[in-house]
Protein backbone atom coordinates (compact mmCIF):
# COMPACT_ATOMS: atom_id res chain seq x y z
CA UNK A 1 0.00 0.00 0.00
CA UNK A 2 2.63 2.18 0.83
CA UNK A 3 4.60 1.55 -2.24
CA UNK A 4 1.61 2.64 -4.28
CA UNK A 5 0.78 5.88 -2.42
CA UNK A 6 4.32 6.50 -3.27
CA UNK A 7 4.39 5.93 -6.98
CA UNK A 8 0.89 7.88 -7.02
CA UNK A 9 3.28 11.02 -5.19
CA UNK A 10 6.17 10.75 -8.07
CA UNK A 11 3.82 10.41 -10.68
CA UNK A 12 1.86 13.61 -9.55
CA UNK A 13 5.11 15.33 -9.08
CA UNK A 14 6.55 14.66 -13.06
CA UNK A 15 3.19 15.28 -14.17
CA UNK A 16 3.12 18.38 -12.43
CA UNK A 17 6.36 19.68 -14.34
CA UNK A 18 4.60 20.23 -16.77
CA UNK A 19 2.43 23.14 -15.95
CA UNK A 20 4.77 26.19 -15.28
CA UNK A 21 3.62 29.69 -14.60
CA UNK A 22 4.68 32.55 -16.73
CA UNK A 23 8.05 34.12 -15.72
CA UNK A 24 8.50 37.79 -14.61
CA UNK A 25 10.89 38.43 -17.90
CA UNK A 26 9.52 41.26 -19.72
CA UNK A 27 11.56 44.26 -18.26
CA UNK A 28 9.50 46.95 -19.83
CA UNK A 29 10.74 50.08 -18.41
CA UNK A 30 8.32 52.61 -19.89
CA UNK A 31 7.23 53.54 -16.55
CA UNK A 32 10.20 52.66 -14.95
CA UNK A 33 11.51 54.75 -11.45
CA UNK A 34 14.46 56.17 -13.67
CA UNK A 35 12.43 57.34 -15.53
CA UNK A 36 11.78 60.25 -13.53
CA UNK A 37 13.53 60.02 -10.56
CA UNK A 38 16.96 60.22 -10.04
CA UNK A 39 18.56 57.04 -9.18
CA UNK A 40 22.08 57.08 -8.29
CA UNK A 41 24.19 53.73 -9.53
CA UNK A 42 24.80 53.20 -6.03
CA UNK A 43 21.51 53.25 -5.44
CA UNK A 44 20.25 51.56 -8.74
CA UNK A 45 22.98 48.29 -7.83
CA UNK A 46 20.93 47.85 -4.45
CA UNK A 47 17.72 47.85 -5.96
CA UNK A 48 18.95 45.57 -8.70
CA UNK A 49 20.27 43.13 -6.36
CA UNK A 50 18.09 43.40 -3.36
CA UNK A 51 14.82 44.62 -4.33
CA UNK A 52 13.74 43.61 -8.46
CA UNK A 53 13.10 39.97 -8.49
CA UNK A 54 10.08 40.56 -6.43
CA UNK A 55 9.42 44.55 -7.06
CA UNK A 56 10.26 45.09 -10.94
CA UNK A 57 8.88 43.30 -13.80
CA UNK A 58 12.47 41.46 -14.29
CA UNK A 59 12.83 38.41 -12.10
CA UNK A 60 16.28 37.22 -12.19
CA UNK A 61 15.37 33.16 -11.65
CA UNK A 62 17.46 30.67 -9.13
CA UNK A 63 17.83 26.94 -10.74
CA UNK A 64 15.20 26.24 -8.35
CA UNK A 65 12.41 27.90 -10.02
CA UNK A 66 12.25 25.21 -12.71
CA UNK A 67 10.82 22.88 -10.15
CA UNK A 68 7.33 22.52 -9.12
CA UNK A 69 5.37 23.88 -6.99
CA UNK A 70 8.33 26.01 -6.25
CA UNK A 71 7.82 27.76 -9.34
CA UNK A 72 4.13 28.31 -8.65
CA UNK A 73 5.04 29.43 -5.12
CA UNK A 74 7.73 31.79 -6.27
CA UNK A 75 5.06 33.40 -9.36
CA UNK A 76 2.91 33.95 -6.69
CA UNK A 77 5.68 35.48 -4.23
CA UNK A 78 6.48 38.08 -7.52
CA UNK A 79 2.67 38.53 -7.91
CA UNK A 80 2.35 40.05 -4.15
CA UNK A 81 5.83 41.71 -4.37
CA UNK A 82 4.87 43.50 -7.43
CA UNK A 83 1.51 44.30 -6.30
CA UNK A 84 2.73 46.10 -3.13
CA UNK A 85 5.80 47.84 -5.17
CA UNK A 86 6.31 47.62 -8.66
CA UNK A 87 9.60 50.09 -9.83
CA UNK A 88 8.85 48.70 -13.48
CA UNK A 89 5.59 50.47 -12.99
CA UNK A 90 6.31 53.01 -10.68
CA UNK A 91 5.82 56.13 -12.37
CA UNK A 92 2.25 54.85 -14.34
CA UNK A 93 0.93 55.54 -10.84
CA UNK A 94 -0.62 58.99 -9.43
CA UNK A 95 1.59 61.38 -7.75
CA UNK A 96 0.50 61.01 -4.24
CA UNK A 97 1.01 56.91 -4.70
CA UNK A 98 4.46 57.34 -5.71
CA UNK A 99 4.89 59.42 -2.53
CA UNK A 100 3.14 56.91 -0.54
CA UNK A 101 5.46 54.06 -1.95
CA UNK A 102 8.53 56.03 -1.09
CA UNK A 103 7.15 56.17 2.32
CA UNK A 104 6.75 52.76 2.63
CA UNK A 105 10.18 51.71 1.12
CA UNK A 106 11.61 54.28 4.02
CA UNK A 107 9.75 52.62 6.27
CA UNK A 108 10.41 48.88 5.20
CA UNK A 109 13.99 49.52 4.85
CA UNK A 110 14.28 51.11 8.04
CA UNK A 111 12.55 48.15 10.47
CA UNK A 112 14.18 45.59 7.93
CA UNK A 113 10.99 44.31 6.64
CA UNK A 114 12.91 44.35 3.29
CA UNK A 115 14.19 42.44 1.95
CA UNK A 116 11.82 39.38 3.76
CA UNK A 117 13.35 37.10 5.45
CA UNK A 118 12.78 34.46 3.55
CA UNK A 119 14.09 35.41 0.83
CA UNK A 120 17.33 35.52 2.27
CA UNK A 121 16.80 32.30 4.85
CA UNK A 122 19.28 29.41 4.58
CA UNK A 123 21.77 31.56 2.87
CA UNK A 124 19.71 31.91 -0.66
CA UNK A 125 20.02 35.17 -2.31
CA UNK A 126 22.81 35.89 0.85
CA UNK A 127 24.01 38.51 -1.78
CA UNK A 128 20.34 40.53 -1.13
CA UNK A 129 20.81 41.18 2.37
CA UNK A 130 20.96 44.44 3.24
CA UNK A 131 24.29 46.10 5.11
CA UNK A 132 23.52 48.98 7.68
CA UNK A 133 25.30 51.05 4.92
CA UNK A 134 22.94 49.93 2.29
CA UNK A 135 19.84 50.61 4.37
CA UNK A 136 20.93 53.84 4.77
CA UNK A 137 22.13 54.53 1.27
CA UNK A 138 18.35 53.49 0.31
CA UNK A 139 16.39 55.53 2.99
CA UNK A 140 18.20 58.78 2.08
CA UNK A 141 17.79 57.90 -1.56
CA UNK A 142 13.40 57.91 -0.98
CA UNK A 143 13.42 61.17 1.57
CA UNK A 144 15.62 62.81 -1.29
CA UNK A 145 12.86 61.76 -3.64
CA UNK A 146 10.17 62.67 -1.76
CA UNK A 147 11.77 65.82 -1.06
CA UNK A 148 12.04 66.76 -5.08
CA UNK A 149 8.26 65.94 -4.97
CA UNK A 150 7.20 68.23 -2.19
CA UNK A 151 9.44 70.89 -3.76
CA UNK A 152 7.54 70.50 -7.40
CA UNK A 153 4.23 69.54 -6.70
CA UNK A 154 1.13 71.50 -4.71
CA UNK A 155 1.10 69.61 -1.07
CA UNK A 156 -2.53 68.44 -1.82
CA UNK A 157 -1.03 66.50 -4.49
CA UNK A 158 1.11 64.11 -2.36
CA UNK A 159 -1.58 63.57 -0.12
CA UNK A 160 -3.57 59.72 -0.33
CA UNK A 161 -6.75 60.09 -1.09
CA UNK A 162 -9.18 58.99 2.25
CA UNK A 163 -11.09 55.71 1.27
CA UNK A 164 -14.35 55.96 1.49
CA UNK A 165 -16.01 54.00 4.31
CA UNK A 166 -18.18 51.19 2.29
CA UNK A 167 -21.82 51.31 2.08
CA UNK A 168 -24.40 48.83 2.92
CA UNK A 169 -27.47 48.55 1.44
CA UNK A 170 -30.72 49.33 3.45
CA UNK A 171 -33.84 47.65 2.79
């Protein structure tokens, strides 16, 4: 019995192979955050190296990602990265977002949410990690940005709009 449950498990795991999700790969940079902002190459190697795999639309692949369900794991790990930060993207989105975002990536950097920590665990992508120097390299990097927006935009531009509270429907 055993020996069948385990042929059933290999079996599902070649046949699986064969359904692979779509890599990040197209590195269209029409909207990318050099695009308008100045990004120094000090600055550009960090994100490059720590930040893109999950937060640009290039994903520079391990050997690993060729076998599933890692793959489909990892898509969806690039999925959530890119939907929370997207540099590839970053300038398609309204002023006050990209303001927001550089917020956040102050913020992320600075209680070393970022990079996660899985990412990094058991000494893959060891090269991502972020040095005290790096952190700080990237924090002054998004208050110099945001400063160039507060200096060329009206303040009620930067500002996040309030979300409405939702509305129920009454009989």
């Amino acid at each position: 019995m055993i020996k069948k449950i385990l042929l059933a498990l290999l079996a599902l795991l070649v046949i699986i192979q064969f359904f692979r999700p779509e890599k990040n790969e197209s590195n269209d940079l029409t909207y990318d955050i050099s695009t308008k902002y100045e990004v120094p190459e000090e600055v550009d190697e960090i994100l490059r190296v720590s930040c893109n795999d999950c937060h640009s639309n290039k994903t520079e692949y391990p050997w690993y990602s060729n076998v599933q369900p890692v793959a489909w794991w990892l898509a969806d790990h690039i999925e959530d990265g890119k939907r929370h930060l997207n540099f590839s993207e970053f300038t398609k989105r309204p002023i006050a977002i990209q303001n927001h975002k550089l917020e956040e990536t102050i913020e992320m950097v600075e209680e070393k949410e970022m990079p996660l920590k899985d990412y990094t665990y058991l000494g893959l992508h060891a090269e991502a990690k972020l040095s005290d120097e790096q952190r700080e390299v990237l924090i002054s990097w998004a208050k110099s940005q945001m400063t160039y927006l507060k200096d060329n935009y009206p303040a009620d531009s930067l500002v996040m709009p309030k979300r409405r509270p939702a509305t129920t429907a009454t009989n």
